[in-house]
C-alpha atoms as a PDB file:
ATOM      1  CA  UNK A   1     229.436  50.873   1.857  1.00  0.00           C
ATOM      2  CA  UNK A   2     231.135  47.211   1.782  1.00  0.00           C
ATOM      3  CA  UNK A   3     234.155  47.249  -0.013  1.00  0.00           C
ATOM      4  CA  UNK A   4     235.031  43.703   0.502  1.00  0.00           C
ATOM      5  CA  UNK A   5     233.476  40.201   2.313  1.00  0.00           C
ATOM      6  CA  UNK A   6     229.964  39.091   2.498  1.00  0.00           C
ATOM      7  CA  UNK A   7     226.920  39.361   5.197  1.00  0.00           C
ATOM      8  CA  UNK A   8     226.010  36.154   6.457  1.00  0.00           C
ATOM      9  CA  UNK A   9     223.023  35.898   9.467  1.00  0.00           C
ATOM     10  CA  UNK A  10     223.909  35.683  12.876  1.00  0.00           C
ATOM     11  CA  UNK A  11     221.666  35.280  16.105  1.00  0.00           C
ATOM     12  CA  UNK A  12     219.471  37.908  17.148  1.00  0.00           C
ATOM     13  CA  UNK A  13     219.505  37.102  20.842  1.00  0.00           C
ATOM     14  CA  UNK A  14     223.831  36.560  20.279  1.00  0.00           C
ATOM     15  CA  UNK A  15     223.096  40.599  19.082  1.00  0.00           C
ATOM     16  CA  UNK A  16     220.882  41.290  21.551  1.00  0.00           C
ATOM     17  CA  UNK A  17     223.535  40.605  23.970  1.00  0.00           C
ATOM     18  CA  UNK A  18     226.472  42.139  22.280  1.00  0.00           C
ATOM     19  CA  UNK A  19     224.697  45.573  21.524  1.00  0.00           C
ATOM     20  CA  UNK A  20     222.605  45.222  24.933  1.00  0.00           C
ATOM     21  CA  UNK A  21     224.188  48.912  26.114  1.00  0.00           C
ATOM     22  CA  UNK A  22     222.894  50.590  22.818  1.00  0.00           C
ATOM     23  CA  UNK A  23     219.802  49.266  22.819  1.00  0.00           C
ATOM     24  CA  UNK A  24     216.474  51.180  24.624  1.00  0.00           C
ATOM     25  CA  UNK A  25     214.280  50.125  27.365  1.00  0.00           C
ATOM     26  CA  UNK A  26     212.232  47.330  25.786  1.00  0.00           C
ATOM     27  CA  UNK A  27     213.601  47.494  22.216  1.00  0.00           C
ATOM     28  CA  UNK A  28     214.631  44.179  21.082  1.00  0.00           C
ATOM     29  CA  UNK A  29     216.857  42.915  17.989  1.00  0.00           C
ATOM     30  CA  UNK A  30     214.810  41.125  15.323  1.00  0.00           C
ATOM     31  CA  UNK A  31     217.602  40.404  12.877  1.00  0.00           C
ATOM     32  CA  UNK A  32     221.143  40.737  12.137  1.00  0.00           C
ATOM     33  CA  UNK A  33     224.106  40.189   9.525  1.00  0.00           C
ATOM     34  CA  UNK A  34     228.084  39.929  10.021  1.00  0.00           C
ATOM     35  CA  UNK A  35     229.744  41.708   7.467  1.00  0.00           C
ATOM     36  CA  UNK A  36     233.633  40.899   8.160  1.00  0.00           C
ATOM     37  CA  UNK A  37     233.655  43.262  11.117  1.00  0.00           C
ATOM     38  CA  UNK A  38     230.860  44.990  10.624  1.00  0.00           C
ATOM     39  CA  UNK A  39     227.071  44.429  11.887  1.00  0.00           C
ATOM     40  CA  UNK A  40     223.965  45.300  10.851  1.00  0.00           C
ATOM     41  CA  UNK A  41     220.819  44.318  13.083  1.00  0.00           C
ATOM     42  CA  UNK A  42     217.137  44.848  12.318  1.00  0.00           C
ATOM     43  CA  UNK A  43     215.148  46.320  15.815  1.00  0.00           C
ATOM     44  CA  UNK A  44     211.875  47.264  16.251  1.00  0.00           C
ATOM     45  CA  UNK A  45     212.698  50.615  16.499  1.00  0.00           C
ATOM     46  CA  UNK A  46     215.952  51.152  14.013  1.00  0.00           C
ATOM     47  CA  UNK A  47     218.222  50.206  11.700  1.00  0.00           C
ATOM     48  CA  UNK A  48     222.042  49.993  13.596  1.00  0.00           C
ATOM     49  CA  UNK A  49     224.969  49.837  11.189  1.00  0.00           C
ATOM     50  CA  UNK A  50     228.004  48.880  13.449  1.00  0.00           C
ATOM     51  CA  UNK A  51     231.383  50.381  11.537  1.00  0.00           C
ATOM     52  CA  UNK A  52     234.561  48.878  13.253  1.00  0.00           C
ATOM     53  CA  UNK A  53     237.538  51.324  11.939  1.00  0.00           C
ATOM     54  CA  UNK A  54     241.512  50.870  11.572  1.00  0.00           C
ATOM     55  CA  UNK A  55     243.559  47.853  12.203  1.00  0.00           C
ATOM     56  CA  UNK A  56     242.263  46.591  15.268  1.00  0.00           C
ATOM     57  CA  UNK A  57     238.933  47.317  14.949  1.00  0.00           C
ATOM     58  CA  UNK A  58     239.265  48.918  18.265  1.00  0.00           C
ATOM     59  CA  UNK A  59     237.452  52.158  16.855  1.00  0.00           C
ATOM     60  CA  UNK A  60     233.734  51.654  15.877  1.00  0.00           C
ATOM     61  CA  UNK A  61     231.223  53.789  14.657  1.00  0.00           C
ATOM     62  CA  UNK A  62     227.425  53.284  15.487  1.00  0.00           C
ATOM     63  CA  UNK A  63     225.270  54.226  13.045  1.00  0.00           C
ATOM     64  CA  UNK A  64     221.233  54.476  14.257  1.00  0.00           C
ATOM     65  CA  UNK A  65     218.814  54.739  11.158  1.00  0.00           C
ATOM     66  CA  UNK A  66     215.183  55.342  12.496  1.00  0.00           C
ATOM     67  CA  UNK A  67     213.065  53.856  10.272  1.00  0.00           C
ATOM     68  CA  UNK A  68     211.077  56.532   9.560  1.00  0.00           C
ATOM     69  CA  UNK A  69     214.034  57.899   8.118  1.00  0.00           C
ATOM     70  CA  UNK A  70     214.108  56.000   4.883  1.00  0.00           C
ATOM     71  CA  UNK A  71     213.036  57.060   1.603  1.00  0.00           C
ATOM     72  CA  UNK A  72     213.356  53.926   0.022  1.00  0.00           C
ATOM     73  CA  UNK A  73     215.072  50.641  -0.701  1.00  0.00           C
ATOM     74  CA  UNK A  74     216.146  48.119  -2.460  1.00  0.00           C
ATOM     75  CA  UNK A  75     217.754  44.966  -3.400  1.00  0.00           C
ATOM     76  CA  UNK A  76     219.420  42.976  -5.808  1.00  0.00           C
ATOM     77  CA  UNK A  77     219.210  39.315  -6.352  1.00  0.00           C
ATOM     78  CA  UNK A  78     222.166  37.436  -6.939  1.00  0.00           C
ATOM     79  CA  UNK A  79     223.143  36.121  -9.810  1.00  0.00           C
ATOM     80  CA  UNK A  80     224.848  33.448 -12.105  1.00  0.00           C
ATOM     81  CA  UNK A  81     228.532  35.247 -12.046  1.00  0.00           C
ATOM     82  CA  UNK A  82     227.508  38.156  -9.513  1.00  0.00           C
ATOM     83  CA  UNK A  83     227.232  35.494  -6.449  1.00  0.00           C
ATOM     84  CA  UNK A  84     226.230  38.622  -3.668  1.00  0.00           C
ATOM     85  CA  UNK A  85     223.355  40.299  -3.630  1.00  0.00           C
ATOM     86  CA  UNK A  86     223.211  44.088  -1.955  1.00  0.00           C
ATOM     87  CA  UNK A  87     220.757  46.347  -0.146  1.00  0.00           C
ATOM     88  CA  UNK A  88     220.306  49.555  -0.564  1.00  0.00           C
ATOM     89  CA  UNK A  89     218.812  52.253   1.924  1.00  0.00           C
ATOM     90  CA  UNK A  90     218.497  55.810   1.043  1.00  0.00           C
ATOM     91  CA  UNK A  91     217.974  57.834   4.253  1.00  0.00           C
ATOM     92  CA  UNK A  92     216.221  61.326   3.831  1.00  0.00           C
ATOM     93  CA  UNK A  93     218.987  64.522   3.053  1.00  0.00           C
ATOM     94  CA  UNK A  94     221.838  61.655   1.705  1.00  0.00           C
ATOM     95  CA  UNK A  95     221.672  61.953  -1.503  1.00  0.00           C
ATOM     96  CA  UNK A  96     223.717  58.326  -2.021  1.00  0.00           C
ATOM     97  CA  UNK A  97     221.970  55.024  -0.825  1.00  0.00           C
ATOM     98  CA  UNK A  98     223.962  53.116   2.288  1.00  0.00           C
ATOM     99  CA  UNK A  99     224.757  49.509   0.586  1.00  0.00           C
ATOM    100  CA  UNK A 100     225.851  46.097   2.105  1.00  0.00           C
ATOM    101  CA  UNK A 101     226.625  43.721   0.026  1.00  0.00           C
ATOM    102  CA  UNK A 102     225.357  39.399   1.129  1.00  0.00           C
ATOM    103  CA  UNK A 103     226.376  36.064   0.364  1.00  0.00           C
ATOM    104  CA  UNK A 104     224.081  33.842  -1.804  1.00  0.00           C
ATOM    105  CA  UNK A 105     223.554  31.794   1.532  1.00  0.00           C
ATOM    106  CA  UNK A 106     221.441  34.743   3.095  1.00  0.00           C
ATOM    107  CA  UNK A 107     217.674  35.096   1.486  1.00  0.00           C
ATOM    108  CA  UNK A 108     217.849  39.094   0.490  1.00  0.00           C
ATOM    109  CA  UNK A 109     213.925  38.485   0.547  1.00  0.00           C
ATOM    110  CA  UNK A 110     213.892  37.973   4.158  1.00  0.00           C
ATOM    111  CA  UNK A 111     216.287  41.039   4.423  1.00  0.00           C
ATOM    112  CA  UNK A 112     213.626  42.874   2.353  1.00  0.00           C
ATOM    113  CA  UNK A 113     210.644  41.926   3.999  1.00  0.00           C
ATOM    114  CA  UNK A 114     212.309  43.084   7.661  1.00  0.00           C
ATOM    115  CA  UNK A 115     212.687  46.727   6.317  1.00  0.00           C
ATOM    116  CA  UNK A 116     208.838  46.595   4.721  1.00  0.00           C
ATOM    117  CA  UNK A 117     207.676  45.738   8.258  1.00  0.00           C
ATOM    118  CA  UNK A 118     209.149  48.461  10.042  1.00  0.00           C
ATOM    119  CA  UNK A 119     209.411  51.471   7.416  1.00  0.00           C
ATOM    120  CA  UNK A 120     205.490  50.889   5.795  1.00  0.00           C
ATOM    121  CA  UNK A 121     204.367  51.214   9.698  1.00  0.00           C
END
């Protein structure tokens, strides 16, 4: 859950290459967000959430949703006073939804559509 900050988009490949060792033969990252020091990238196999801990950050916590593991989703639009919009994911036997919170700048429709095309497989 995102306490604080925004998501803004970064570079799939620049994921690609920073997550490279948790990634499977062949699966490759379609999208991702930077959420202070957290990360959340889109492949075509899972949802990672990427949960730096402490101080430093040194601790981090990898979080792989498989798609098939989501009940539902969804978003909300930002608006005139409420600049962020947020995404939420309910995974099945949580009974609260996982939420990250994104700038104006990032189009929560394009976040949206990404999870359509890999959960409604």
């Amino acid at each position: 859950m995102a306490l604080f900050g925004n998501a803004h988009a970064i570079d799939p490949a620049q994921a690609q290459q920073d997550y490279a060792r948790l990634l499977g033969q062949g699966e490759q990252v379609h999208a991702a967000y930077l959420l202070i020091r957290d990360t959340i990238f889109f492949t075509d196999r899972r949802l990672v959430l990427v949960d730096k801990q402490g101080i430093t950050g040194k601790k981090v916590e990898y979080h792989s949703i498989p798609y098939r593991s989501i009940t539902h989703f969804a978003v909300e639009t930002a608006g005139t006073f409420d600049l962020d919009a947020e995404l939420k994911i309910w995974i099945s036997g949580q009974p609260l939804p996982v939420t990250k919170t994104f700038t104006k700048g990032v189009d929560i429709y394009e976040v949206q559509a990404i999870l359509t095309q890999f959960v409604a497989r």
